[in-house]
PDB file of N, CA and C in Angstrom:
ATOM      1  N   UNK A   1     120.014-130.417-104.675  1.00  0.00           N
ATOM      2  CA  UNK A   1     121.313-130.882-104.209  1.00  0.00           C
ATOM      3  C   UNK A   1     122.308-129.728-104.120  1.00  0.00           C
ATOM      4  N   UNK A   2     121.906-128.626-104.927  1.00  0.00           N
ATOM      5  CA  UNK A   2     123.432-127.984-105.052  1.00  0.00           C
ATOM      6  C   UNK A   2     122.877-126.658-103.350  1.00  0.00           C
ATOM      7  N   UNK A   3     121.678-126.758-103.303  1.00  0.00           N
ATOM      8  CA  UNK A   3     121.595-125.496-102.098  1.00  0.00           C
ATOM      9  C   UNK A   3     122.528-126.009-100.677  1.00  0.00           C
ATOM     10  N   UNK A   4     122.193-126.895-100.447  1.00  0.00           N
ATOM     11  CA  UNK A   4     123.131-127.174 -99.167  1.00  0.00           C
ATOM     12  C   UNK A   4     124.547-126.922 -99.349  1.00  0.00           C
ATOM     13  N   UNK A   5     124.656-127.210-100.102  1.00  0.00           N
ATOM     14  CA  UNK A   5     126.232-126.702-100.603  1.00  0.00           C
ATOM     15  C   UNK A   5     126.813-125.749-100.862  1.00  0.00           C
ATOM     16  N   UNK A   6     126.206-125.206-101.767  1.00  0.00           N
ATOM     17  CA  UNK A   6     125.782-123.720-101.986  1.00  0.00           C
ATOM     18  C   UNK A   6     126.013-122.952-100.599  1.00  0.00           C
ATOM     19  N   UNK A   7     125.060-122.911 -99.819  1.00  0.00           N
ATOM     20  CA  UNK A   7     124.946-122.413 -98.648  1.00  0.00           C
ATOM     21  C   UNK A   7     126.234-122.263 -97.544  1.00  0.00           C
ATOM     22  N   UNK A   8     126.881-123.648 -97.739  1.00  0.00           N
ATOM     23  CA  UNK A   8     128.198-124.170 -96.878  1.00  0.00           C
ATOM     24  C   UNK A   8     129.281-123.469 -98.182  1.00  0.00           C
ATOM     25  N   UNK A   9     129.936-123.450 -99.008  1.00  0.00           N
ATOM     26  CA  UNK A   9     130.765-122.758 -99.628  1.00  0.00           C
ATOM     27  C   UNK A   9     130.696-121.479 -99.357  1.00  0.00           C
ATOM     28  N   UNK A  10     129.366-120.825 -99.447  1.00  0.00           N
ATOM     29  CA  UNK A  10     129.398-119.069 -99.197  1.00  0.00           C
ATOM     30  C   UNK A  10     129.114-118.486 -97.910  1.00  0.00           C
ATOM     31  N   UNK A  11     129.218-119.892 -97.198  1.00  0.00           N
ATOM     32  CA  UNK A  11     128.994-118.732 -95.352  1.00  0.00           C
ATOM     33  C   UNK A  11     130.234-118.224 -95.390  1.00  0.00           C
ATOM     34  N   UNK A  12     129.833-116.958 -94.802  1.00  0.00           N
ATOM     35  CA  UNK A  12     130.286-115.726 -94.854  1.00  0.00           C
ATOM     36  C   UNK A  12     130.725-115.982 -93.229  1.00  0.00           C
ATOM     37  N   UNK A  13     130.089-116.181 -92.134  1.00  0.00           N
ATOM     38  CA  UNK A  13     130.194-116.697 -91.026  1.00  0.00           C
ATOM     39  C   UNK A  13     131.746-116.959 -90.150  1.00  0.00           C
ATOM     40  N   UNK A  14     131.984-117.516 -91.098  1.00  0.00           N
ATOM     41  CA  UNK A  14     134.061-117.667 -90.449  1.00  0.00           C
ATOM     42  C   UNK A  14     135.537-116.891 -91.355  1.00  0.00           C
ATOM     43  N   UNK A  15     134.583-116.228 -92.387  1.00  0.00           N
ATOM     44  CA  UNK A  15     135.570-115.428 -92.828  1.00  0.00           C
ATOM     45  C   UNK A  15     136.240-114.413 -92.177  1.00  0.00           C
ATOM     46  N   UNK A  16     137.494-114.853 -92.204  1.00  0.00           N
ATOM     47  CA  UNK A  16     138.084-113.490 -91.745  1.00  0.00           C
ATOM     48  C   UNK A  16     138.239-114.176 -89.629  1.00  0.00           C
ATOM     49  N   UNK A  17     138.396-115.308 -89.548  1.00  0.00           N
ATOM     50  CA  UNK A  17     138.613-115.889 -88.624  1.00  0.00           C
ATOM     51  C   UNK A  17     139.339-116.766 -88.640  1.00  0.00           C
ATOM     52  N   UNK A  18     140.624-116.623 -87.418  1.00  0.00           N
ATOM     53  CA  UNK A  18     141.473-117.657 -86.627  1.00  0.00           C
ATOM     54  C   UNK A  18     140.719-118.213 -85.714  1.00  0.00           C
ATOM     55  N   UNK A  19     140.523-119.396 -86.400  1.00  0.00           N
ATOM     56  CA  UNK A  19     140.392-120.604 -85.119  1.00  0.00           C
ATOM     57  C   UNK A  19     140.549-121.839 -85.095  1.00  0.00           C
ATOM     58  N   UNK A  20     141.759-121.714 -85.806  1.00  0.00           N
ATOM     59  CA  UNK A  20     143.148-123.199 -86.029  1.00  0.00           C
ATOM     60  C   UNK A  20     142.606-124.084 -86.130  1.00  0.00           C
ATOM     61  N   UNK A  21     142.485-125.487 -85.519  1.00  0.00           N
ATOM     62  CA  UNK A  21     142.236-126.659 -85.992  1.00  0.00           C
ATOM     63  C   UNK A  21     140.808-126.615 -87.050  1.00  0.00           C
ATOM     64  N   UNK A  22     139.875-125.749 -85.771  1.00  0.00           N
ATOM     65  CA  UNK A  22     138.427-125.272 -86.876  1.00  0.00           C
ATOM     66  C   UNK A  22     138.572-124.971 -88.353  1.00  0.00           C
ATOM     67  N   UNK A  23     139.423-123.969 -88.520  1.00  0.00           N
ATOM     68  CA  UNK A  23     139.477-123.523 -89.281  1.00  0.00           C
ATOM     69  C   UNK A  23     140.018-124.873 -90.672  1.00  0.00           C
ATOM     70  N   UNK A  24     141.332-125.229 -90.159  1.00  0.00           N
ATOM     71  CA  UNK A  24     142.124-126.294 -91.061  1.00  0.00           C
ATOM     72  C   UNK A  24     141.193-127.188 -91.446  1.00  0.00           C
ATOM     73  N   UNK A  25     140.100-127.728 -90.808  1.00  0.00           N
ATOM     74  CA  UNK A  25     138.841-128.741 -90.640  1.00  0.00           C
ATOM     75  C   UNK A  25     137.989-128.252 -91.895  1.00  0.00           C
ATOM     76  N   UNK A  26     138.092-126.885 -91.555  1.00  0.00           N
ATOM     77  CA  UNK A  26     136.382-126.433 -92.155  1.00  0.00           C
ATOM     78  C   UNK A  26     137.148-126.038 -93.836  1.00  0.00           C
ATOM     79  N   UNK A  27     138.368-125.820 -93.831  1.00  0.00           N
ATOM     80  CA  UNK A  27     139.155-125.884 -95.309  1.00  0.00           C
ATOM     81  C   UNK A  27     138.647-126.643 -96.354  1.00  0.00           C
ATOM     82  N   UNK A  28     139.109-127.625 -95.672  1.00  0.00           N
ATOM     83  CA  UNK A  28     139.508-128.903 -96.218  1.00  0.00           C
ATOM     84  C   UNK A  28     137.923-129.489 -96.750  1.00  0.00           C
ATOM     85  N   UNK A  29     136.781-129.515 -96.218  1.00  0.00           N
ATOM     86  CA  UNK A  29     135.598-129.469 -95.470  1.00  0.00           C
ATOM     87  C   UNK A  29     134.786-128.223 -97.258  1.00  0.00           C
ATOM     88  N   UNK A  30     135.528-127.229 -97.403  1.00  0.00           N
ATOM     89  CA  UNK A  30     135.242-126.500 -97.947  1.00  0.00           C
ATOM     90  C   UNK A  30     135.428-126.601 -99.679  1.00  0.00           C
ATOM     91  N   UNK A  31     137.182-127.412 -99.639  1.00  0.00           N
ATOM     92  CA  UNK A  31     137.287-127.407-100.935  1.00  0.00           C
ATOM     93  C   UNK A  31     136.791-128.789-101.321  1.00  0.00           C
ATOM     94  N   UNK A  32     136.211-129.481-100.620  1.00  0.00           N
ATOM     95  CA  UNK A  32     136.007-130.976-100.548  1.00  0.00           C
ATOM     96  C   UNK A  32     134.022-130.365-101.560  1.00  0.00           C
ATOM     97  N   UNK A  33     133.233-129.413-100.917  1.00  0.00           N
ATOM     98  CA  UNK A  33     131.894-129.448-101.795  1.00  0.00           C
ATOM     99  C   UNK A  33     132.493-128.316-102.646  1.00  0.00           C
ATOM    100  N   UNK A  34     133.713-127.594-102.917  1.00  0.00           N
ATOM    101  CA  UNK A  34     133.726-126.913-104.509  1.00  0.00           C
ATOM    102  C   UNK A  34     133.980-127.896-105.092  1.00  0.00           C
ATOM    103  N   UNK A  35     134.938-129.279-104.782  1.00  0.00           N
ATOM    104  CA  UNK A  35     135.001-130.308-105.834  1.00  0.00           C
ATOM    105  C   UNK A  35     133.340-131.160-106.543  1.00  0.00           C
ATOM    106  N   UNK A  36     132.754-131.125-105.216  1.00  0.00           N
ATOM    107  CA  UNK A  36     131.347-131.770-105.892  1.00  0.00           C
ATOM    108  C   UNK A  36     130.562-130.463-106.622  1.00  0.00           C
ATOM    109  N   UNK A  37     130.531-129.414-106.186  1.00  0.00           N
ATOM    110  CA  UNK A  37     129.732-128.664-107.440  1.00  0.00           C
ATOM    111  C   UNK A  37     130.133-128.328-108.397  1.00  0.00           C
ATOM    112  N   UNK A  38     132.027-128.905-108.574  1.00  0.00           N
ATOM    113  CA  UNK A  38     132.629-128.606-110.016  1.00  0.00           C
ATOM    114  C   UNK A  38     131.823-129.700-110.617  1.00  0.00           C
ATOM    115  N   UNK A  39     131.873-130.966-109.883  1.00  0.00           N
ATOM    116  CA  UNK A  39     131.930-132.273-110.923  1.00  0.00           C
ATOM    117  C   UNK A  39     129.895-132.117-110.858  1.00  0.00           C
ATOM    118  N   UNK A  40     129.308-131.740-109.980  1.00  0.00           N
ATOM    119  CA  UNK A  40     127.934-131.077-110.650  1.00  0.00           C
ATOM    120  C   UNK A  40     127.902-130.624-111.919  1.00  0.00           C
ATOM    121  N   UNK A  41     128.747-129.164-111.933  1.00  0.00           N
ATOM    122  CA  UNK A  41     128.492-128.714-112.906  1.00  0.00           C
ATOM    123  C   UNK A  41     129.185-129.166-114.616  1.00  0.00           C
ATOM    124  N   UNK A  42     130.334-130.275-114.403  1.00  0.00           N
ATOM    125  CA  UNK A  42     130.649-130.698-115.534  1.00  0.00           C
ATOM    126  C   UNK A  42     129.234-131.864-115.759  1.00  0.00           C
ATOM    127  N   UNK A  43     128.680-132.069-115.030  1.00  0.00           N
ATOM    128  CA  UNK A  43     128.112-133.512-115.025  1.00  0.00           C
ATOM    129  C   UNK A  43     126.477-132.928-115.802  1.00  0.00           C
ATOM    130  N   UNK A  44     125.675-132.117-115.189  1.00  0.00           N
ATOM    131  CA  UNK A  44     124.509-131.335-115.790  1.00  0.00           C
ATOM    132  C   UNK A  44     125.218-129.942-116.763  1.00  0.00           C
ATOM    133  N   UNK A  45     126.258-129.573-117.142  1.00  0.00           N
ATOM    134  CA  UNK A  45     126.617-128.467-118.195  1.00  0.00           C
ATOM    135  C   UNK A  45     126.543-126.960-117.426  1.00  0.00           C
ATOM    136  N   UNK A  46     127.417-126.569-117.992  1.00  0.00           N
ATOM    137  CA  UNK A  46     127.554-124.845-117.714  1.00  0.00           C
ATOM    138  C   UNK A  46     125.987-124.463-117.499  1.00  0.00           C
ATOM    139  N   UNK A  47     125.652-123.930-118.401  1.00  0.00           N
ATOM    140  CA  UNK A  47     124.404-122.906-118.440  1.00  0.00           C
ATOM    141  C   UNK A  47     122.773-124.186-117.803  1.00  0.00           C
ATOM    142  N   UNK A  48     122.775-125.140-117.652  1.00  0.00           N
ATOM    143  CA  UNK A  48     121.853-125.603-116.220  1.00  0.00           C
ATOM    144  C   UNK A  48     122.159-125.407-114.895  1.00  0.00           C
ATOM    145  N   UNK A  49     123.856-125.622-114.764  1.00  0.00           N
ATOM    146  CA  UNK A  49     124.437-125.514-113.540  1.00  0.00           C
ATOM    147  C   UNK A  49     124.041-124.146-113.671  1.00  0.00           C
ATOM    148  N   UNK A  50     124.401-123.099-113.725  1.00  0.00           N
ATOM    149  CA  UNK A  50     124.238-121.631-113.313  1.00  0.00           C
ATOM    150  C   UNK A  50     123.217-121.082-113.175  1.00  0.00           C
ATOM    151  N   UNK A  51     121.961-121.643-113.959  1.00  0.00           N
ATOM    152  CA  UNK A  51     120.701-121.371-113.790  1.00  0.00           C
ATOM    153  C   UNK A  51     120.667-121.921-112.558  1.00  0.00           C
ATOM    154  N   UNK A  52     120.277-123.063-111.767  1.00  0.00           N
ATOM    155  CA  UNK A  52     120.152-123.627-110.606  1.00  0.00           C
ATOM    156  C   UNK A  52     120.865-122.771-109.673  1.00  0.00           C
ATOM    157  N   UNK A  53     122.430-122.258-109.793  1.00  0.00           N
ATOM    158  CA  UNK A  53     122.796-121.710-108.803  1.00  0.00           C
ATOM    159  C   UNK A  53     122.399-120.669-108.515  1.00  0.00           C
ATOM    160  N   UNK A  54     121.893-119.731-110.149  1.00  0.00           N
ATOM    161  CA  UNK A  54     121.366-118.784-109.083  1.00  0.00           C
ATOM    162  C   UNK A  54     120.383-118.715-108.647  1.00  0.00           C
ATOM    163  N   UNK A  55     119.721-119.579-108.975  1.00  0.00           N
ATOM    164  CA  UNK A  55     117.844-119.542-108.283  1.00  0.00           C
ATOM    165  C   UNK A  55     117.955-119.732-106.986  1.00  0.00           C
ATOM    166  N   UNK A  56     119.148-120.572-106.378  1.00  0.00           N
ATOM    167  CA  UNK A  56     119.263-120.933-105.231  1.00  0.00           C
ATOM    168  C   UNK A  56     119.769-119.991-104.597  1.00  0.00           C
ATOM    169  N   UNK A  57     121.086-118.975-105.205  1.00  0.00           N
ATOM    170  CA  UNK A  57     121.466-117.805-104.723  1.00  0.00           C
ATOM    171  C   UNK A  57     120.319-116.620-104.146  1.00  0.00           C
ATOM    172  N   UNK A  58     119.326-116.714-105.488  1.00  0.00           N
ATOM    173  CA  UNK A  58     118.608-115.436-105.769  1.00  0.00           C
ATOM    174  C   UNK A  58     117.241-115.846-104.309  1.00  0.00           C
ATOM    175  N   UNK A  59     117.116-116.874-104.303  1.00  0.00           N
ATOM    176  CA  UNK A  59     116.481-117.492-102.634  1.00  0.00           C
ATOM    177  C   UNK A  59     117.018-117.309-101.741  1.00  0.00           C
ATOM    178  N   UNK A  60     117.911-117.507-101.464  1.00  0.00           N
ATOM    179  CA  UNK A  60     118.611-117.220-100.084  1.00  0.00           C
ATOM    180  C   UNK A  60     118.883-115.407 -99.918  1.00  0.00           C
ATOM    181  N   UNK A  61     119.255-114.544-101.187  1.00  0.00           N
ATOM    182  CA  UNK A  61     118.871-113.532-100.747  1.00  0.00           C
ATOM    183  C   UNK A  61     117.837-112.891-100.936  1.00  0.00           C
ATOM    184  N   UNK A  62     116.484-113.235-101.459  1.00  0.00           N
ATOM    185  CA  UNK A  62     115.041-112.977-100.792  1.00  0.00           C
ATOM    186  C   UNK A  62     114.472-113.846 -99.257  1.00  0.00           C
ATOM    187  N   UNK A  63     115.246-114.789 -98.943  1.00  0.00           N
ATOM    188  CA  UNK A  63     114.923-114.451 -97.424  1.00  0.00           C
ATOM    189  C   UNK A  63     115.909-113.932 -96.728  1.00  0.00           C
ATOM    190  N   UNK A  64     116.774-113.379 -96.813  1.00  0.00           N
ATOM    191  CA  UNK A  64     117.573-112.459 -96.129  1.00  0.00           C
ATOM    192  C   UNK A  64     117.245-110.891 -96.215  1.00  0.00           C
ATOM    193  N   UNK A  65     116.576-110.848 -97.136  1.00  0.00           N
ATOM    194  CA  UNK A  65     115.763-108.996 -97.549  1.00  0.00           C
ATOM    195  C   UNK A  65     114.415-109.036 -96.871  1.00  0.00           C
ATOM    196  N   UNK A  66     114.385-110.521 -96.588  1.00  0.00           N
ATOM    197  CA  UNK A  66     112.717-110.556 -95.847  1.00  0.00           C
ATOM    198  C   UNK A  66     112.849-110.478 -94.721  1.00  0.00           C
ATOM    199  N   UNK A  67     114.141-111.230 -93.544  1.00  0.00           N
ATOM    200  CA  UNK A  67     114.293-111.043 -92.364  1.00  0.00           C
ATOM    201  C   UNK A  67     114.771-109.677 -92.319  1.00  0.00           C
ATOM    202  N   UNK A  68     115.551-109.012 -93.161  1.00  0.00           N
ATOM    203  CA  UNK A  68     115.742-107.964 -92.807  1.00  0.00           C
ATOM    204  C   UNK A  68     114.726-106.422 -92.430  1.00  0.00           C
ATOM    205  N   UNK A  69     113.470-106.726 -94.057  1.00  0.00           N
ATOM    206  CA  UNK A  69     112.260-105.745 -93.617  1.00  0.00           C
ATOM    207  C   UNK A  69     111.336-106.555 -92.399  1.00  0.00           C
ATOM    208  N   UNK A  70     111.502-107.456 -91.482  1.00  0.00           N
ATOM    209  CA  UNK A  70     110.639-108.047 -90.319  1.00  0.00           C
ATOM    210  C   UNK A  70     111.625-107.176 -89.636  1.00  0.00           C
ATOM    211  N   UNK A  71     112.963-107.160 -89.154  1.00  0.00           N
ATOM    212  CA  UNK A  71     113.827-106.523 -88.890  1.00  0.00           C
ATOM    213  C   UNK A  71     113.247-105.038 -88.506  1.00  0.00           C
ATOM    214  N   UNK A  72     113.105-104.384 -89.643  1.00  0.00           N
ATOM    215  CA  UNK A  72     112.810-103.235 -89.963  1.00  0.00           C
ATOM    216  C   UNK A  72     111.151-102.850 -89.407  1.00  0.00           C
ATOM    217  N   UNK A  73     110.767-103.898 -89.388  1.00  0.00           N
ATOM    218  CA  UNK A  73     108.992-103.529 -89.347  1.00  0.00           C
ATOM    219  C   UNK A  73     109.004-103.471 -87.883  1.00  0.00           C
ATOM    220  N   UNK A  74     109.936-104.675 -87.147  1.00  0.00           N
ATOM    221  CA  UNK A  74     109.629-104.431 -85.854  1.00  0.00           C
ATOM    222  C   UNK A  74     110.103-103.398 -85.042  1.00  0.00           C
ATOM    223  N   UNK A  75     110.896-102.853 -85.750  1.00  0.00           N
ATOM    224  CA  UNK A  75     111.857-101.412 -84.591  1.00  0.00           C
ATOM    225  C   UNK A  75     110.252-100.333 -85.522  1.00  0.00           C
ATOM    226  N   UNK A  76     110.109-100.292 -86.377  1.00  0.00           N
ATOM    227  CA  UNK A  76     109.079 -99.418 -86.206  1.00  0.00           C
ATOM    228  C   UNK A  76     107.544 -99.267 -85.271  1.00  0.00           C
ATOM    229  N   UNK A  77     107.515-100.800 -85.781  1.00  0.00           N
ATOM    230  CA  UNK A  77     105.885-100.867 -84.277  1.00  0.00           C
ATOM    231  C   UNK A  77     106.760-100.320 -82.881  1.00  0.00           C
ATOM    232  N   UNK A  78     107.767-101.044 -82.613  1.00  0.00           N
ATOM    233  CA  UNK A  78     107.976-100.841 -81.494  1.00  0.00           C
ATOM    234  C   UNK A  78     109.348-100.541 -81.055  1.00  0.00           C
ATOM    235  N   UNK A  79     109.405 -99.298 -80.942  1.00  0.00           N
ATOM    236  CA  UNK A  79     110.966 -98.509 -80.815  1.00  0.00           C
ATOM    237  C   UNK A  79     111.660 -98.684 -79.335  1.00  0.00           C
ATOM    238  N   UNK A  80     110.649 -98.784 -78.668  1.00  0.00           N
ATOM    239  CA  UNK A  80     111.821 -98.978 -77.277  1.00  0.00           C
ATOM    240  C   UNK A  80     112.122-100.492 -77.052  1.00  0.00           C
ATOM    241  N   UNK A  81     111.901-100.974 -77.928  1.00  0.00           N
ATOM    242  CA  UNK A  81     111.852-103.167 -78.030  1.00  0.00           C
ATOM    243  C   UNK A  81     113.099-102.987 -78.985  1.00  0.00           C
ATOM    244  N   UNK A  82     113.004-102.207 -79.818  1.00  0.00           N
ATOM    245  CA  UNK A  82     114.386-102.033 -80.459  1.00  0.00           C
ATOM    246  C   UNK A  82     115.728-101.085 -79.957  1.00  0.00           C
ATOM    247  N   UNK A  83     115.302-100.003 -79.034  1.00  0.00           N
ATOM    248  CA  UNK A  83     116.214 -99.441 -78.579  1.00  0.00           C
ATOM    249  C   UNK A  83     116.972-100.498 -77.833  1.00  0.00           C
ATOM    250  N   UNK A  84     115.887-101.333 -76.781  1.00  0.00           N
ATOM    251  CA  UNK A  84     116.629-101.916 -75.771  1.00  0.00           C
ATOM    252  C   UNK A  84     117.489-103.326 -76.276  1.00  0.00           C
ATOM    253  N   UNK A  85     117.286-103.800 -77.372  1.00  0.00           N
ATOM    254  CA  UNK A  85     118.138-104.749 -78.317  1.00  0.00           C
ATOM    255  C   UNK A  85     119.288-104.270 -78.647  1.00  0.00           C
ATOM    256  N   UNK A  86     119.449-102.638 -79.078  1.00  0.00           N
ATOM    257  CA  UNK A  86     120.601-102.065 -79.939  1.00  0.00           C
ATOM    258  C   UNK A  86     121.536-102.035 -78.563  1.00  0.00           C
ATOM    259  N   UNK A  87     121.180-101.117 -77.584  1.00  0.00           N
ATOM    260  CA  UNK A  87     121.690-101.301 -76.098  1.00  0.00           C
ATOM    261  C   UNK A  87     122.343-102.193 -75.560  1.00  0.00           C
ATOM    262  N   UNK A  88     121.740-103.374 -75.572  1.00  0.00           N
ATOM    263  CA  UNK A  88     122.047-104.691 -74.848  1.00  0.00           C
ATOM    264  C   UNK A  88     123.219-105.748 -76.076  1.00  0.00           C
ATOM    265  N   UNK A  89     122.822-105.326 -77.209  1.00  0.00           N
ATOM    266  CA  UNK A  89     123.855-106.126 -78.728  1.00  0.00           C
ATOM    267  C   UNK A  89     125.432-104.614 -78.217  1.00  0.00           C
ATOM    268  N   UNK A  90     124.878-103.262 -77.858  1.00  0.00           N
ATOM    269  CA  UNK A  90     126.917-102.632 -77.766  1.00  0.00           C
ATOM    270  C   UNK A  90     127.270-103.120 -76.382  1.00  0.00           C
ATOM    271  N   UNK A  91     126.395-103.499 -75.445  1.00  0.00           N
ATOM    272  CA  UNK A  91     126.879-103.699 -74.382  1.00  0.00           C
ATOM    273  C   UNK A  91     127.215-105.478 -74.358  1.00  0.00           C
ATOM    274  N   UNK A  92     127.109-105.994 -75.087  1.00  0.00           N
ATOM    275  CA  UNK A  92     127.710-107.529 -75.210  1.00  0.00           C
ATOM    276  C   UNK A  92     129.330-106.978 -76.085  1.00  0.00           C
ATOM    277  N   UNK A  93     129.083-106.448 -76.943  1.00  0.00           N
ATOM    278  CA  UNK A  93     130.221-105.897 -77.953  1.00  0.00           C
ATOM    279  C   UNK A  93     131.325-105.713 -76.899  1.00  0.00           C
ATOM    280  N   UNK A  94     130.806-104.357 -76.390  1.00  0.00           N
ATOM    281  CA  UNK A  94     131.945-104.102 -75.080  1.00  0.00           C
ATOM    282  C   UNK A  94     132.354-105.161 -73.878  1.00  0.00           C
ATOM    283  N   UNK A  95     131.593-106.030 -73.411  1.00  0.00           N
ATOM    284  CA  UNK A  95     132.376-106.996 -72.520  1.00  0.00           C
ATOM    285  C   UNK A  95     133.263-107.826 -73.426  1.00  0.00           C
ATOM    286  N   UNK A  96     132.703-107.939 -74.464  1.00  0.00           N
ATOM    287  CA  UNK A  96     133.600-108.805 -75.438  1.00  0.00           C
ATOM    288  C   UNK A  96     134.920-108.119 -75.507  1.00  0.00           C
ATOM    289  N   UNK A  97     135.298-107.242 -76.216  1.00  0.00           N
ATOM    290  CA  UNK A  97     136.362-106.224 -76.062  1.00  0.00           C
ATOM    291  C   UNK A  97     136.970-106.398 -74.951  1.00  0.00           C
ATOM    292  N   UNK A  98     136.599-106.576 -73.572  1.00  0.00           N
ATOM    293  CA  UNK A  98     137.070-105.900 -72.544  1.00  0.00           C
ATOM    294  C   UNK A  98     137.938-107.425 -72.159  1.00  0.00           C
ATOM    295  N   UNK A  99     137.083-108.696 -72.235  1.00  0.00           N
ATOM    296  CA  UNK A  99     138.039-110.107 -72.244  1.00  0.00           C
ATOM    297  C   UNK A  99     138.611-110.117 -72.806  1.00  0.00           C
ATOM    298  N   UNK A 100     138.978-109.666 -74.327  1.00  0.00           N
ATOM    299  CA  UNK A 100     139.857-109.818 -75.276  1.00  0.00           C
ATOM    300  C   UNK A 100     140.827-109.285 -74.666  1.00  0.00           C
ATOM    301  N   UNK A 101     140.791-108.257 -74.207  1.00  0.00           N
ATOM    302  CA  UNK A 101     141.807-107.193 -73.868  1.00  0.00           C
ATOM    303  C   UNK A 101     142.815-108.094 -72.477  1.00  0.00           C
ATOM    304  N   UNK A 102     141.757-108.213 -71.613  1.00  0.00           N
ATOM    305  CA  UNK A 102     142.015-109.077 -70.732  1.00  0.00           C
ATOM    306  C   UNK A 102     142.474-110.597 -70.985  1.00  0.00           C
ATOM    307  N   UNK A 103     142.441-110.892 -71.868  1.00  0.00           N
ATOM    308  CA  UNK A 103     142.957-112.356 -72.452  1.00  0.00           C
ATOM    309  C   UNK A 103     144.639-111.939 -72.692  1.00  0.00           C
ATOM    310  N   UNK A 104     144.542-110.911 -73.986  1.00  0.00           N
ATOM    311  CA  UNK A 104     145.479-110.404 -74.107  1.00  0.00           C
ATOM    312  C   UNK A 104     146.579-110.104 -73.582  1.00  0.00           C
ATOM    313  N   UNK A 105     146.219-109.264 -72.340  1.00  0.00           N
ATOM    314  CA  UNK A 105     147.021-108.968 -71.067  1.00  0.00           C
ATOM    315  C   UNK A 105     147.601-109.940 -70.184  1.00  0.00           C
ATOM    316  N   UNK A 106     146.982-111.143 -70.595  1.00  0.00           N
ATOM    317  CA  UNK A 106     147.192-111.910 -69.849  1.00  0.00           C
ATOM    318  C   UNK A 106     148.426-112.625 -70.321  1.00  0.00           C
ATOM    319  N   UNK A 107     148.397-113.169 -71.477  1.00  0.00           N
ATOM    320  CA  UNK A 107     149.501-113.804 -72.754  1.00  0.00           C
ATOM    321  C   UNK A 107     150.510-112.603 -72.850  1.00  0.00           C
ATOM    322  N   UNK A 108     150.589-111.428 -72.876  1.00  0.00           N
ATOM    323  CA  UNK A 108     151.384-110.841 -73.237  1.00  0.00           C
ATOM    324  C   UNK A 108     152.515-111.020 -72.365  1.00  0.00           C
ATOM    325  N   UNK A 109     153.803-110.945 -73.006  1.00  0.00           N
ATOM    326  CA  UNK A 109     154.843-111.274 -72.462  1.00  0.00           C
ATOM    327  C   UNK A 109     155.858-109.366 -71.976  1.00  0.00           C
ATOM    328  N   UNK A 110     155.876-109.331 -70.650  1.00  0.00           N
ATOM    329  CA  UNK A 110     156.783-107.996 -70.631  1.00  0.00           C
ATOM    330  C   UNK A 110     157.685-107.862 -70.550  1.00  0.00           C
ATOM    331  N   UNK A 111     158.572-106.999 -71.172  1.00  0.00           N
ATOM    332  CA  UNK A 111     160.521-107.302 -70.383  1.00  0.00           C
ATOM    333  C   UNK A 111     160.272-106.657 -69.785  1.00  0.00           C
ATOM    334  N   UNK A 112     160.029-105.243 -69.715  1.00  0.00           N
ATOM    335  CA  UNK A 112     160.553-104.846 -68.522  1.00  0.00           C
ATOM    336  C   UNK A 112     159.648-104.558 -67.514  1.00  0.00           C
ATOM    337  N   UNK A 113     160.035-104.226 -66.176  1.00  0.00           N
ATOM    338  CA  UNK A 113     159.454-104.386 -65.146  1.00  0.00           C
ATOM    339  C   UNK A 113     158.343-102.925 -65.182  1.00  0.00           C
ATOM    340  N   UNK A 114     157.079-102.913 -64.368  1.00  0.00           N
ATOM    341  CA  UNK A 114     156.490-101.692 -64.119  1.00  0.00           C
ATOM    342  C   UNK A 114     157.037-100.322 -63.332  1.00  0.00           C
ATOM    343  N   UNK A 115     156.683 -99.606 -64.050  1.00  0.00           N
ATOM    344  CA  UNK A 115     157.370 -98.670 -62.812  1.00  0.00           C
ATOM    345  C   UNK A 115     156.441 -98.055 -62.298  1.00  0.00           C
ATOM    346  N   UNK A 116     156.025 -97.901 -61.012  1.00  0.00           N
ATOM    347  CA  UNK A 116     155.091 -97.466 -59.602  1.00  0.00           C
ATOM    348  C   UNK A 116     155.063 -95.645 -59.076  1.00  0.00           C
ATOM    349  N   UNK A 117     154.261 -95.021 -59.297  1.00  0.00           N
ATOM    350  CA  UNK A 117     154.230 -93.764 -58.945  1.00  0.00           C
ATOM    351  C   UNK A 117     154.537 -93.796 -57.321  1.00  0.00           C
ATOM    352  N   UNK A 118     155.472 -93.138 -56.520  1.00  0.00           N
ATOM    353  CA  UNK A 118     155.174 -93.094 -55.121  1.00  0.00           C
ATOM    354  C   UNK A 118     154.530 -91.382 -54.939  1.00  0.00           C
ATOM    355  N   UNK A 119     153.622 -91.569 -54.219  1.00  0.00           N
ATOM    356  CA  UNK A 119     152.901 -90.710 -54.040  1.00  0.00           C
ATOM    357  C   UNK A 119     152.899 -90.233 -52.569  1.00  0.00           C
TER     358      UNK A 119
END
């Protein structure tokens, strides 16, 4: 019971993100399962609760050290399967950037007017 929860309290995933109503949702959403793994852990005791959490912790990061050496194993068999991933992940980065910018530009409000080189 406590991994699903577990899992949803510590995504890391929207930290450090504006995205308003989402966000206010996923709050609320958030302190709503620290209340059930408080009343977990008053309900089974300190030192069961913490054992459980971290077994569940200490799982989730042995498969995250495991996707990471598959990660690792595959840019070694095959380096241009990984070049062309690293390539194609800065070149998503950069269009991303480049709408932002362009979003940006768009909302931004100017006083004053441009001024035009005549050439």
């Amino acid at each position: 019971m406590i991994a699903p929860i577990c899992c949803i309290v510590n995504d890391e995933s929207i930290k450090g993100t504006d995205v308003g109503m989402f966000l206010a949702s996923r709050g609320t959403q958030r302190s709503l399962e620290t209340e059930v793994l408080d009343f977990i852990q008053k309900r089974a005791g300190t030192t069961e609760y913490f054992n459980a959490y971290n077994k569940v912790r200490q799982r989730i990061l042995d498969v995250r050290q495991e996707r990471k050496h598959q990660r690792i194993m595959r840019a070694m068999n095959d380096p241009e399967a990984h070049a062309r991933r690293r390539i194609q992940k800065n070149e998503m980065k950069s269009r991303k950037r480049q709408l932002k910018a362009k979003e940006f530009a768009k909302t931004k409000i100017r006083l004053t007017t441009k001024k035009r080189r005549i050439d």
